[in-house]
PDB file of N, CA and C in Angstrom:
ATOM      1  N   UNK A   1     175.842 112.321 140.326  1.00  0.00           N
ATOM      2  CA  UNK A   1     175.976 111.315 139.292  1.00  0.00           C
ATOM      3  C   UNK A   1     177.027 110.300 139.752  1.00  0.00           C
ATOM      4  N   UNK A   2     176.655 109.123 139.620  1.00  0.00           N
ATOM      5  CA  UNK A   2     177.652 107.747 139.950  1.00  0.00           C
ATOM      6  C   UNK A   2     178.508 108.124 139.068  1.00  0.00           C
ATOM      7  N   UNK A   3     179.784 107.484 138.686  1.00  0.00           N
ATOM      8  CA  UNK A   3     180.756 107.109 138.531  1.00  0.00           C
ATOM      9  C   UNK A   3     180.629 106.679 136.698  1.00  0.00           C
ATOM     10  N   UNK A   4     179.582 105.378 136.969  1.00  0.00           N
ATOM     11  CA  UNK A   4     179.452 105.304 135.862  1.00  0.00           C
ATOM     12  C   UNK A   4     178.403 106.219 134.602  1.00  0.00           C
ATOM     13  N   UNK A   5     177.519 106.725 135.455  1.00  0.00           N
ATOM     14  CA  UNK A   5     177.019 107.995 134.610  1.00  0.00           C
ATOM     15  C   UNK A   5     177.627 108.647 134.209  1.00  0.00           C
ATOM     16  N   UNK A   6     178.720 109.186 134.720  1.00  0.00           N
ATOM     17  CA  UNK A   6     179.517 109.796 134.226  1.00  0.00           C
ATOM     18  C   UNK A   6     180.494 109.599 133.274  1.00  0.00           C
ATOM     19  N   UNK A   7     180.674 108.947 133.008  1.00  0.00           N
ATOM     20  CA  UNK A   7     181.721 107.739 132.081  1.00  0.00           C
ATOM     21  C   UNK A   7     180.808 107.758 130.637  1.00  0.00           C
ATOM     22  N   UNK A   8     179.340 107.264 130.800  1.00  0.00           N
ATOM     23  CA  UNK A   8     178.171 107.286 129.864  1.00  0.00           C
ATOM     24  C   UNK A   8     178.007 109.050 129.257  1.00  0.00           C
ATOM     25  N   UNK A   9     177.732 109.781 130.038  1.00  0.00           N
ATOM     26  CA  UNK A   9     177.597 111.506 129.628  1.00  0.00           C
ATOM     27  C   UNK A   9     178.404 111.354 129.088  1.00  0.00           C
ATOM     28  N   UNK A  10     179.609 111.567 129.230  1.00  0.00           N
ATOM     29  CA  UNK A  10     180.866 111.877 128.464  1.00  0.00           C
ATOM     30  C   UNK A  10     181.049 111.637 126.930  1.00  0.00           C
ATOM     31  N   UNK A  11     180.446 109.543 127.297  1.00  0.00           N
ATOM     32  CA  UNK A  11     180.405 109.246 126.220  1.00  0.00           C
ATOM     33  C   UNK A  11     179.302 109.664 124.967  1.00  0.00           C
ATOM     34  N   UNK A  12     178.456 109.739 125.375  1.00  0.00           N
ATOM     35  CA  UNK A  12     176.970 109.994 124.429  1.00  0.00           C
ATOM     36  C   UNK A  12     177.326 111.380 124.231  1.00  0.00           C
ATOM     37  N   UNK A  13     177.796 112.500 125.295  1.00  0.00           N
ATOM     38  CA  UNK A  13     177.970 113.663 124.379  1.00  0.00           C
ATOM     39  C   UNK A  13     179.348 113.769 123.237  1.00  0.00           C
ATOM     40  N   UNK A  14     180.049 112.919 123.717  1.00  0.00           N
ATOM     41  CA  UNK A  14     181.069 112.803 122.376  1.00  0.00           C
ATOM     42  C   UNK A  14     180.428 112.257 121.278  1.00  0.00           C
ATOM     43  N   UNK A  15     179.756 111.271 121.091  1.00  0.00           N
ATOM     44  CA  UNK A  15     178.580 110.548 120.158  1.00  0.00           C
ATOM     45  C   UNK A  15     178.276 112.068 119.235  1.00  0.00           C
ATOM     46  N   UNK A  16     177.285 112.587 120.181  1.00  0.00           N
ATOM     47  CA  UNK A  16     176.731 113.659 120.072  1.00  0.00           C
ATOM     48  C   UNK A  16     177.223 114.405 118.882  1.00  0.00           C
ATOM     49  N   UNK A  17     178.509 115.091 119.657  1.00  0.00           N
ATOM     50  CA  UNK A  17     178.900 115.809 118.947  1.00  0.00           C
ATOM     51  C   UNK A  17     179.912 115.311 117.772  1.00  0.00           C
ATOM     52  N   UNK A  18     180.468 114.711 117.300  1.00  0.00           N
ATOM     53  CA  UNK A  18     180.915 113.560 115.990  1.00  0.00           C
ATOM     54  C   UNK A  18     179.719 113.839 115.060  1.00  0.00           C
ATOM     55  N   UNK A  19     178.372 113.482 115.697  1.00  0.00           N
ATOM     56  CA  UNK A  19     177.713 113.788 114.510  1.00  0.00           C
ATOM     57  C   UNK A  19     177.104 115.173 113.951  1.00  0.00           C
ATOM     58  N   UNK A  20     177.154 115.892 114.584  1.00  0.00           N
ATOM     59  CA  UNK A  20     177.330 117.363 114.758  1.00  0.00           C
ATOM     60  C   UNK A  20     178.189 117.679 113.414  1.00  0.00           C
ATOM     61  N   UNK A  21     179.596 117.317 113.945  1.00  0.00           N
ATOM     62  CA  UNK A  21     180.674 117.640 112.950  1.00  0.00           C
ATOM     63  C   UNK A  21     180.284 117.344 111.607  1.00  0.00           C
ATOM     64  N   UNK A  22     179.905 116.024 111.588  1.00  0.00           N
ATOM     65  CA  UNK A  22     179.362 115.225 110.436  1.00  0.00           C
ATOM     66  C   UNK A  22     178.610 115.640 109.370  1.00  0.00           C
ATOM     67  N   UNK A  23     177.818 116.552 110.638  1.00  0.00           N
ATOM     68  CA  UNK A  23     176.365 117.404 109.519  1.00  0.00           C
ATOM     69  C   UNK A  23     176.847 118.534 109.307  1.00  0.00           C
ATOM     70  N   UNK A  24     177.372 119.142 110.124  1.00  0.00           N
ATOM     71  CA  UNK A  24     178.037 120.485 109.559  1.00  0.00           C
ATOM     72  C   UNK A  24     179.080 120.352 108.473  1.00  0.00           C
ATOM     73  N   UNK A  25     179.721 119.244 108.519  1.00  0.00           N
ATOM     74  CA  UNK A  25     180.748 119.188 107.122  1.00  0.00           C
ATOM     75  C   UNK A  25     179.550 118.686 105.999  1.00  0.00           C
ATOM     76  N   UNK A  26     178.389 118.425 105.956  1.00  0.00           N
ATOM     77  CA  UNK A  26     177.667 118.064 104.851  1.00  0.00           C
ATOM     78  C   UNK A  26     177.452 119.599 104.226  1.00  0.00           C
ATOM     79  N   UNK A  27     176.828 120.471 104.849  1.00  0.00           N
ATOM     80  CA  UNK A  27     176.389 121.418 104.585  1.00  0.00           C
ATOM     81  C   UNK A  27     177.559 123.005 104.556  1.00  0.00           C
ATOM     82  N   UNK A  28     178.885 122.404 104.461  1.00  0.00           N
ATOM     83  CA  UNK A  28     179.645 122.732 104.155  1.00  0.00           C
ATOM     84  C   UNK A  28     180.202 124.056 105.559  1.00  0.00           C
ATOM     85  N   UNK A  29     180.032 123.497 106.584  1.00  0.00           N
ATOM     86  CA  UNK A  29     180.463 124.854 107.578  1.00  0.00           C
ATOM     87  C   UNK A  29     182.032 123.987 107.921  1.00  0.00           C
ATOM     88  N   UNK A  30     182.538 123.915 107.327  1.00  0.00           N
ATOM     89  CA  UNK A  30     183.853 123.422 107.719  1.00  0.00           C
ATOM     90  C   UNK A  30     184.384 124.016 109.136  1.00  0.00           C
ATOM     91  N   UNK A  31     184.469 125.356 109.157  1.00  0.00           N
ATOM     92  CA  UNK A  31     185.574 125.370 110.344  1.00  0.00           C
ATOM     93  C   UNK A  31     184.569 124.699 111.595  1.00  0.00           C
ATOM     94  N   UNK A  32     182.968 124.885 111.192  1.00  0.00           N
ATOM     95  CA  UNK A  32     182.522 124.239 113.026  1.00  0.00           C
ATOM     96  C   UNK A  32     182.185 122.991 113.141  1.00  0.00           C
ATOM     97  N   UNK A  33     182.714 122.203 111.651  1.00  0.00           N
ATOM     98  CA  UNK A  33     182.791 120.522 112.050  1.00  0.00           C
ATOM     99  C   UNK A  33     183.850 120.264 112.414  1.00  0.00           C
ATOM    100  N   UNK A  34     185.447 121.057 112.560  1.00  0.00           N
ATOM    101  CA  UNK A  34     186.375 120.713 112.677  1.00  0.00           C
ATOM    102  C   UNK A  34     186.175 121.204 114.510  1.00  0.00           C
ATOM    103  N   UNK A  35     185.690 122.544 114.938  1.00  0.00           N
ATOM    104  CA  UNK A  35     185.433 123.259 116.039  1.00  0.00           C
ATOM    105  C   UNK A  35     184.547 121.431 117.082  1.00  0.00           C
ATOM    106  N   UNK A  36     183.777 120.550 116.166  1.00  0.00           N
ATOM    107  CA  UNK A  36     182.531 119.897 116.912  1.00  0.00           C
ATOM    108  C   UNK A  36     183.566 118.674 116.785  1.00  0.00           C
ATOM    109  N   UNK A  37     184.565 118.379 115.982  1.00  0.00           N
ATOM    110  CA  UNK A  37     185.460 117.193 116.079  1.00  0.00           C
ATOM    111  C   UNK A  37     186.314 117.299 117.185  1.00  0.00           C
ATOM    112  N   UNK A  38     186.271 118.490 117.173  1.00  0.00           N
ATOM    113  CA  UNK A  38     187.296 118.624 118.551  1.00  0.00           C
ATOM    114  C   UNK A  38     187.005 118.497 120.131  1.00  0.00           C
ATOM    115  N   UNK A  39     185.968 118.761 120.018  1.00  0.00           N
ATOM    116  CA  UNK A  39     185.022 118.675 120.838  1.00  0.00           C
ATOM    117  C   UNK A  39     184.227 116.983 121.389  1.00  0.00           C
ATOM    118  N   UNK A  40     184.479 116.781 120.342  1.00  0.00           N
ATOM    119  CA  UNK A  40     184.313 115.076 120.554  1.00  0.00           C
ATOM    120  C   UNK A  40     185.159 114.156 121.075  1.00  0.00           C
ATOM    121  N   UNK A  41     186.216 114.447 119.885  1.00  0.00           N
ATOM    122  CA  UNK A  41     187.638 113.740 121.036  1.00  0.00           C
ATOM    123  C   UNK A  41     187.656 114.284 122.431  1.00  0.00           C
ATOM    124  N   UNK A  42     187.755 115.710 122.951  1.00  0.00           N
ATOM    125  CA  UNK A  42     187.868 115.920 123.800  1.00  0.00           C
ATOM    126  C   UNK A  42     186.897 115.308 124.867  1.00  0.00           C
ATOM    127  N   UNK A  43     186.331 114.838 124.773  1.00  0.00           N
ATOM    128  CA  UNK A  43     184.942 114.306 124.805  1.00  0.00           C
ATOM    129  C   UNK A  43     184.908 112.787 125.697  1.00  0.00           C
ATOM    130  N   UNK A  44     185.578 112.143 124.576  1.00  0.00           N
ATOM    131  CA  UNK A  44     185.512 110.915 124.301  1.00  0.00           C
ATOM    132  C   UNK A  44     187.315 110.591 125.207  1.00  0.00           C
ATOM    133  N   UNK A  45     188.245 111.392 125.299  1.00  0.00           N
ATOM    134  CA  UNK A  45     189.096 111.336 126.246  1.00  0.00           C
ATOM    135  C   UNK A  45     188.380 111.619 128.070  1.00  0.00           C
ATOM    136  N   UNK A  46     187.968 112.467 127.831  1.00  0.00           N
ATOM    137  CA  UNK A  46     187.055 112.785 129.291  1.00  0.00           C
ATOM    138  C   UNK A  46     186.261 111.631 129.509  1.00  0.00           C
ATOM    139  N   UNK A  47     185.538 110.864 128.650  1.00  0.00           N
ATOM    140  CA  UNK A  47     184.728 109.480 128.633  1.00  0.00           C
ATOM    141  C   UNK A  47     185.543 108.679 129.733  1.00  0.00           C
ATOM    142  N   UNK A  48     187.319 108.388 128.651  1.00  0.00           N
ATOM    143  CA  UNK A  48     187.803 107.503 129.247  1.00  0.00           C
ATOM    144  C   UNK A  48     188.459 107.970 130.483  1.00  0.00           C
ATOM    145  N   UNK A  49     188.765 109.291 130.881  1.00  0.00           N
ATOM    146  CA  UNK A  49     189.540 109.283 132.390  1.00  0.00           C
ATOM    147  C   UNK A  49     188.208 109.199 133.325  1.00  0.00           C
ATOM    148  N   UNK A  50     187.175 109.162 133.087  1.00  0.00           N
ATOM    149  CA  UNK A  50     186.141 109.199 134.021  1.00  0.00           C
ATOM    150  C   UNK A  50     185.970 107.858 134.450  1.00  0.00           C
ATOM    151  N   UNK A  51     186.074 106.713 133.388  1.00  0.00           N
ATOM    152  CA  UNK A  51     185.867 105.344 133.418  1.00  0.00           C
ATOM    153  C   UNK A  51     187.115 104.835 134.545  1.00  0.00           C
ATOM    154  N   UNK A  52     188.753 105.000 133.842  1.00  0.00           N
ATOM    155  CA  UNK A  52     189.587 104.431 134.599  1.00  0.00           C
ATOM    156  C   UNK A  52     190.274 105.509 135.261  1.00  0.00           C
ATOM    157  N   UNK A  53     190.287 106.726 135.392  1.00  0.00           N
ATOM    158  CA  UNK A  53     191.353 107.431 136.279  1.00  0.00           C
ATOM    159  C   UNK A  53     190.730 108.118 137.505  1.00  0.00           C
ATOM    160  N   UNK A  54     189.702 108.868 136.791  1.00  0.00           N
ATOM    161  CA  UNK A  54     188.701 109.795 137.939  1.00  0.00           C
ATOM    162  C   UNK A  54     186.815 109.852 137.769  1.00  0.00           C
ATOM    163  N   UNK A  55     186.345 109.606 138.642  1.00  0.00           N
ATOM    164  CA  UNK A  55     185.309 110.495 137.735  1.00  0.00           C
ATOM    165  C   UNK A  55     184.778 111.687 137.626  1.00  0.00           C
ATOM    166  N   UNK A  56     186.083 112.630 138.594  1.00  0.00           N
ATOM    167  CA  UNK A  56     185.974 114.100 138.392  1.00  0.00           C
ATOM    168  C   UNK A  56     186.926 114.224 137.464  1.00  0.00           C
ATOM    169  N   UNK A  57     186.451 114.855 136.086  1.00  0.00           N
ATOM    170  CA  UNK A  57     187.736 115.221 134.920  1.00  0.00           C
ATOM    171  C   UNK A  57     187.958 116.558 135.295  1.00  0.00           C
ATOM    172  N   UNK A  58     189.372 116.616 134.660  1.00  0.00           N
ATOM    173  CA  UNK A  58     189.942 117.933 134.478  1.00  0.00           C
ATOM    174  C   UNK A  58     189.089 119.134 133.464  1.00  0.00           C
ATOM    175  N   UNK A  59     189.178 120.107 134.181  1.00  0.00           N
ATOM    176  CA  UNK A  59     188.402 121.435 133.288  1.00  0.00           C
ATOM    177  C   UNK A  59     189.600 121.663 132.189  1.00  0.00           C
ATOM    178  N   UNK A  60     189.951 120.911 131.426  1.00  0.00           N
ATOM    179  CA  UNK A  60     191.437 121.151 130.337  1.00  0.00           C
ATOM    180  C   UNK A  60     190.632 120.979 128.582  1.00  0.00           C
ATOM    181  N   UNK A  61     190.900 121.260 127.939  1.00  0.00           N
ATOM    182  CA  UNK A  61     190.598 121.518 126.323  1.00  0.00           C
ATOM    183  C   UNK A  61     191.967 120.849 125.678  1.00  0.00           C
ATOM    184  N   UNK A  62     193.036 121.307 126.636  1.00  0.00           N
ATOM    185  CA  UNK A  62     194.017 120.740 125.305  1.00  0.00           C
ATOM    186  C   UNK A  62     193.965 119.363 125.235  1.00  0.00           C
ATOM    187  N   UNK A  63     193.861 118.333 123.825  1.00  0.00           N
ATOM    188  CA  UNK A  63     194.159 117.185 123.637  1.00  0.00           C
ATOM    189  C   UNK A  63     195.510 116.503 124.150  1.00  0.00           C
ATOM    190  N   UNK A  64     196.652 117.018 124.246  1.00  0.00           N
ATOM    191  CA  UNK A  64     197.647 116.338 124.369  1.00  0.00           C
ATOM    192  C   UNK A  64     197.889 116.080 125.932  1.00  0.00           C
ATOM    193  N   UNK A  65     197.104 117.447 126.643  1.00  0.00           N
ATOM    194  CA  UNK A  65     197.613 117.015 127.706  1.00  0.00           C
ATOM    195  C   UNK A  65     196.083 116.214 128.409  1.00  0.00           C
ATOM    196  N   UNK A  66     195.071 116.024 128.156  1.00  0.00           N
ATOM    197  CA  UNK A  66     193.674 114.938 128.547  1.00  0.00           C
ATOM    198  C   UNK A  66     194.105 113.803 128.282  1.00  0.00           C
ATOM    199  N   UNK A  67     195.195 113.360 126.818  1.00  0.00           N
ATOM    200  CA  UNK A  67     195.744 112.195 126.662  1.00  0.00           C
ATOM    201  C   UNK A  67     196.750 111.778 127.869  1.00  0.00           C
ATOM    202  N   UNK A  68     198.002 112.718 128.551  1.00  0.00           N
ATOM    203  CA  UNK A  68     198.726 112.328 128.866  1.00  0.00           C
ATOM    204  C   UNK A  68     197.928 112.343 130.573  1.00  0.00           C
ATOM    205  N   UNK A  69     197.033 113.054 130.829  1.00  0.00           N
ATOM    206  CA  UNK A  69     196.416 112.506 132.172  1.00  0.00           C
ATOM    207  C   UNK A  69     195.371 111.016 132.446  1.00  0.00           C
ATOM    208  N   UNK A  70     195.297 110.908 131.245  1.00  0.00           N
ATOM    209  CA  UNK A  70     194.829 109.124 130.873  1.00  0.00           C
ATOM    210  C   UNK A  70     195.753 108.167 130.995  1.00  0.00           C
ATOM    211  N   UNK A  71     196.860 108.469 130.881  1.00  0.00           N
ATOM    212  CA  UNK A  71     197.943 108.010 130.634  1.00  0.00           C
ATOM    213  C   UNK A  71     198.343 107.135 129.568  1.00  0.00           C
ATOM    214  N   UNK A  72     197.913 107.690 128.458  1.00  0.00           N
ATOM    215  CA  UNK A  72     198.135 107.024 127.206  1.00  0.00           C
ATOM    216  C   UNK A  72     199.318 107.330 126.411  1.00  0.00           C
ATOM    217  N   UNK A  73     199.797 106.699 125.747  1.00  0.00           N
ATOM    218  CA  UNK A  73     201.192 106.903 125.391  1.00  0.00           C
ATOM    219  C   UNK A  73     201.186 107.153 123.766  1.00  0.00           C
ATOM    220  N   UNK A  74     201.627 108.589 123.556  1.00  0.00           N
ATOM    221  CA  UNK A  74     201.189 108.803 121.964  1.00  0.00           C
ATOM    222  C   UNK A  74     202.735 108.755 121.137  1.00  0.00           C
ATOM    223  N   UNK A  75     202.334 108.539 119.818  1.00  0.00           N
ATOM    224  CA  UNK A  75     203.546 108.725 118.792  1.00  0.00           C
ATOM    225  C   UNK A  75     204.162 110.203 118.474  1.00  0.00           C
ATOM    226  N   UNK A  76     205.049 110.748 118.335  1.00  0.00           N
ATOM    227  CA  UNK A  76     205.111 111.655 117.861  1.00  0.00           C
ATOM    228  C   UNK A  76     204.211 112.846 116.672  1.00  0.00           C
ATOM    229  N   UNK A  77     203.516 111.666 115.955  1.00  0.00           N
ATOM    230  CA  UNK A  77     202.510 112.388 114.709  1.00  0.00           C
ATOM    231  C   UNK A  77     201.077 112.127 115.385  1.00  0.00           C
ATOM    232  N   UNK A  78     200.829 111.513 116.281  1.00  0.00           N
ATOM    233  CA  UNK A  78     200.024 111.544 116.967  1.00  0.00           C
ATOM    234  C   UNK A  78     199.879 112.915 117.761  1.00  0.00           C
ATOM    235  N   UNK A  79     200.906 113.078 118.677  1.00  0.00           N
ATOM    236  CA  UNK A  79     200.682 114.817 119.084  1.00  0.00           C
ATOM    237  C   UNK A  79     200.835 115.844 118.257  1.00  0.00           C
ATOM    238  N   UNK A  80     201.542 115.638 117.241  1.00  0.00           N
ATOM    239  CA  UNK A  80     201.199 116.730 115.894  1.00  0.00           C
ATOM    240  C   UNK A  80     199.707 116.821 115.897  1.00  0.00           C
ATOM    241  N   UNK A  81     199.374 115.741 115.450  1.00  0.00           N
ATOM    242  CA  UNK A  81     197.583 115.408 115.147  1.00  0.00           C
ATOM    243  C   UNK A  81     196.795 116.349 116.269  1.00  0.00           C
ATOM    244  N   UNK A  82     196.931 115.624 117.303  1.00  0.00           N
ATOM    245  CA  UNK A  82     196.239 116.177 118.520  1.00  0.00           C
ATOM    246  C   UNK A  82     196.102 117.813 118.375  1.00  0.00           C
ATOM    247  N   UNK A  83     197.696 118.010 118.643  1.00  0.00           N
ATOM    248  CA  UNK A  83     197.571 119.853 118.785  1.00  0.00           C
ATOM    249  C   UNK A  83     197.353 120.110 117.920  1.00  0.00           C
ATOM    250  N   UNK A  84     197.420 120.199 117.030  1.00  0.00           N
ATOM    251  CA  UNK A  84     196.606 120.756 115.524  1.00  0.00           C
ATOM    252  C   UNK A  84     194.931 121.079 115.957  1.00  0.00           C
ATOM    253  N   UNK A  85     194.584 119.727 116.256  1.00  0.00           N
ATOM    254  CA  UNK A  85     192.905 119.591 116.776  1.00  0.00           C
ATOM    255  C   UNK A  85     192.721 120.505 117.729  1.00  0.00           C
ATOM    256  N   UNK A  86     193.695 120.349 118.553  1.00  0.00           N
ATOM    257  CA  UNK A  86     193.149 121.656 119.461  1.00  0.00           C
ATOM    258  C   UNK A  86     193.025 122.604 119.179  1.00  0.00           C
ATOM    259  N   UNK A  87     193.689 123.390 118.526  1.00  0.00           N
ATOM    260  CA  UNK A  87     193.877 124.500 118.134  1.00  0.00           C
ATOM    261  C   UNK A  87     192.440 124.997 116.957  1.00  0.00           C
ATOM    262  N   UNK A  88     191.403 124.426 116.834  1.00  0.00           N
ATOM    263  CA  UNK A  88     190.349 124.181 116.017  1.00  0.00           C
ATOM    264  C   UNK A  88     189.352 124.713 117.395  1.00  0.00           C
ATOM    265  N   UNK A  89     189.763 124.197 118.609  1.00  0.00           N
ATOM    266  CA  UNK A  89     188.788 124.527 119.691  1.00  0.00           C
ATOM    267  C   UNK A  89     188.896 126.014 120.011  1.00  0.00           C
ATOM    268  N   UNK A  90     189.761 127.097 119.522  1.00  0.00           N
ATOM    269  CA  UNK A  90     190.387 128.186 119.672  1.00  0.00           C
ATOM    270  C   UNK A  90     190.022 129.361 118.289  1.00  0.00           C
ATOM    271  N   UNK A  91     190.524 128.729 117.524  1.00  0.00           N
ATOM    272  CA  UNK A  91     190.174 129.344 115.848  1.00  0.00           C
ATOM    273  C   UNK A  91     188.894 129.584 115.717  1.00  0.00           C
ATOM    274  N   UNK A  92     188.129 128.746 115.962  1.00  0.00           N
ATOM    275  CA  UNK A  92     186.319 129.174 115.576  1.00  0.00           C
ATOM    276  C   UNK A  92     186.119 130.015 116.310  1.00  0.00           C
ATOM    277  N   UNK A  93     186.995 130.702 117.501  1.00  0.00           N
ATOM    278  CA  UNK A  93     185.862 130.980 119.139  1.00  0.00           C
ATOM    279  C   UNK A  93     186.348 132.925 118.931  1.00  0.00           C
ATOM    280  N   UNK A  94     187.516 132.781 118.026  1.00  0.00           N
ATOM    281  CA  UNK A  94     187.895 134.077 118.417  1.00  0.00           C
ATOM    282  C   UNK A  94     188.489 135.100 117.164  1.00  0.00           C
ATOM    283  N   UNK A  95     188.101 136.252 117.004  1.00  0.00           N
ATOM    284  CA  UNK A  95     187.791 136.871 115.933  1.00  0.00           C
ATOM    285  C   UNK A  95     189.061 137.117 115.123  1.00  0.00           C
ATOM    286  N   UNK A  96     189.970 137.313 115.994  1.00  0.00           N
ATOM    287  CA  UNK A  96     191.623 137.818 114.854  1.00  0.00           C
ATOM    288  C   UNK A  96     191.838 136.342 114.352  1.00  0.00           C
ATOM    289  N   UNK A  97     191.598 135.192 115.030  1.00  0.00           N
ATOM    290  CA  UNK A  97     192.420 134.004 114.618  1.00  0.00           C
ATOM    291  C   UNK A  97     190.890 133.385 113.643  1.00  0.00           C
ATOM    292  N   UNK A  98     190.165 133.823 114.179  1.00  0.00           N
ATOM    293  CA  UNK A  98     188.528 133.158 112.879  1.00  0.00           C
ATOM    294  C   UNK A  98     188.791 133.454 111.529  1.00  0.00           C
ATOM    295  N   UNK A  99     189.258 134.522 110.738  1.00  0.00           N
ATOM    296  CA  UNK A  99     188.961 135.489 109.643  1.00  0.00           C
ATOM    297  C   UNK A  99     190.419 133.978 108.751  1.00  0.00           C
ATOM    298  N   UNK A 100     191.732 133.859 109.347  1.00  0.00           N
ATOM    299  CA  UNK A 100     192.733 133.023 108.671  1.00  0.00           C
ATOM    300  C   UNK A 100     192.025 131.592 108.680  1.00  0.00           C
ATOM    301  N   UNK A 101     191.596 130.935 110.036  1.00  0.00           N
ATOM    302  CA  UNK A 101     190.989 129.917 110.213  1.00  0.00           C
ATOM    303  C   UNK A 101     190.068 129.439 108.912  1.00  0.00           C
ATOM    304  N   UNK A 102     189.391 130.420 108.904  1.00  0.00           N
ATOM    305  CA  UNK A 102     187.765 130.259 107.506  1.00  0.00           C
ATOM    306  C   UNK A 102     188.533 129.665 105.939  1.00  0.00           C
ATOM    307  N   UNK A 103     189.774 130.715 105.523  1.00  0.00           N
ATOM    308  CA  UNK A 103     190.327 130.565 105.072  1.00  0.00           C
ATOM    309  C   UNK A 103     191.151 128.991 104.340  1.00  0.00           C
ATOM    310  N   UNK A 104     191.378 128.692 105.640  1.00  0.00           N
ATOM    311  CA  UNK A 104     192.233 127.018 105.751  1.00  0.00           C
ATOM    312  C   UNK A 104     190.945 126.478 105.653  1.00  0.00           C
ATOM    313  N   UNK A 105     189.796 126.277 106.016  1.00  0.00           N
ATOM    314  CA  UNK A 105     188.704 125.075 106.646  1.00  0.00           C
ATOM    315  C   UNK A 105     188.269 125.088 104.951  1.00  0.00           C
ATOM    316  N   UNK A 106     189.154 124.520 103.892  1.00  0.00           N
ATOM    317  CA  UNK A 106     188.739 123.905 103.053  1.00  0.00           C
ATOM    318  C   UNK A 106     187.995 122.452 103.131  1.00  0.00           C
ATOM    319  N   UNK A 107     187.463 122.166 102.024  1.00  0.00           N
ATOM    320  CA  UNK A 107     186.817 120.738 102.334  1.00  0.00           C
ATOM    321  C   UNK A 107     187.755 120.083 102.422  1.00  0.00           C
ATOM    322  N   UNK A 108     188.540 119.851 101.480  1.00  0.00           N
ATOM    323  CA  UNK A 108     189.535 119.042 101.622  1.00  0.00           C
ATOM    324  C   UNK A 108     190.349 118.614 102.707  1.00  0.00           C
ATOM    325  N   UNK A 109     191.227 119.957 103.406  1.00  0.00           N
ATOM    326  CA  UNK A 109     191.726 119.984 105.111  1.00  0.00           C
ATOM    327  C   UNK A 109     190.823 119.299 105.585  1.00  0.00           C
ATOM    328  N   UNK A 110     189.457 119.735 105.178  1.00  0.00           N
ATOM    329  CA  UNK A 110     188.343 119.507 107.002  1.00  0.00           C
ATOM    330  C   UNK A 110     188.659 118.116 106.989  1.00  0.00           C
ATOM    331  N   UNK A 111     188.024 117.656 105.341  1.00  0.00           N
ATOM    332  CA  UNK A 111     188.013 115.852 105.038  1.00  0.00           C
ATOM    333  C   UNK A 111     189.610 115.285 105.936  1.00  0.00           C
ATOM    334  N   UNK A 112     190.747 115.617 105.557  1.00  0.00           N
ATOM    335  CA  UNK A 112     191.607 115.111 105.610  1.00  0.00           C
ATOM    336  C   UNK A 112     191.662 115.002 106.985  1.00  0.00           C
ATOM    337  N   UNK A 113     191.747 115.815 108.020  1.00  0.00           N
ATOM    338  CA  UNK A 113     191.854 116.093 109.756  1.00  0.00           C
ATOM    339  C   UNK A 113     190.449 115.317 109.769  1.00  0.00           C
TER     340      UNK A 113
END
C-alpha cells in the first residue's frame, strides 16, 4: 500500500468505526460505543501519523502517547480526556475490569465522553 492508501484506510476505518459507536449507543450497548469511540480516535490519530510522520504507524492503543508521536501538543484536560478513552479500549476486553466498567457505561457518561 502507497503512502497515501494508507493515510485513506486509517481514515475510512476511523469513519467506520464512529459510526459503529453511534449505533451501538442507539441501541443502548454503552460500554462498546465507548470500546468503538476509542477505537476511532485511535484511528483517526494513526490516519494522521501516516499522512505527516510515517506511513508505518506504531502498534500502540494508548491515546496520549499516538498523540505525542504526531507531535501534537495537548492541554492538560485534554490528556485527562484521552486516558480516560483509553482505558475504554481495556474495560470492554477483560473480565475483572468488564463487570465495574458495565456499571459506569451509563447513558449519560457514554453521552457525555
Amino acid at each position: 500500500m502507497n503512502a497515501k492508501n494508507v493515510y485513506i484506510y486509517w481514515l475510512k476505518s476511523a469513519n467506520r468505526d464512529f459510526k459503529s459507536a453511534k449505533r451501538l449507543f442507539k441501541i443502548k450497548e454503552y460500554h462498546w460505543s465507548l470500546f468503538m469511540a476509542h477505537l476511532a480516535v485511535e484511528k483517526l490519530l494513526k490516519s494522521y501519523y501516516s499522512k505527516y510522520i510515517d506511513p508505518e504507524v506504531p502498534y500502540k492503543h494508548g491515546l496520549v502517547l499516538l498523540t505525542k508521536k504526531c507531535g501534537l501538543t495537548l492541554t492538560e484536560k485534554q490528556i485527562e480526556f484521552l486516558d480516560e478513552l483509553t482505558t475504554f479500549n481495556i474495560s470492554c476486553r477483560y473480565p475483572d475490569a468488564k463487570f465495574r466498567f458495565y456499571k459506569k457505561c451509563t447513558k449519560t457518561f457514554t453521552k457525555n465522553i
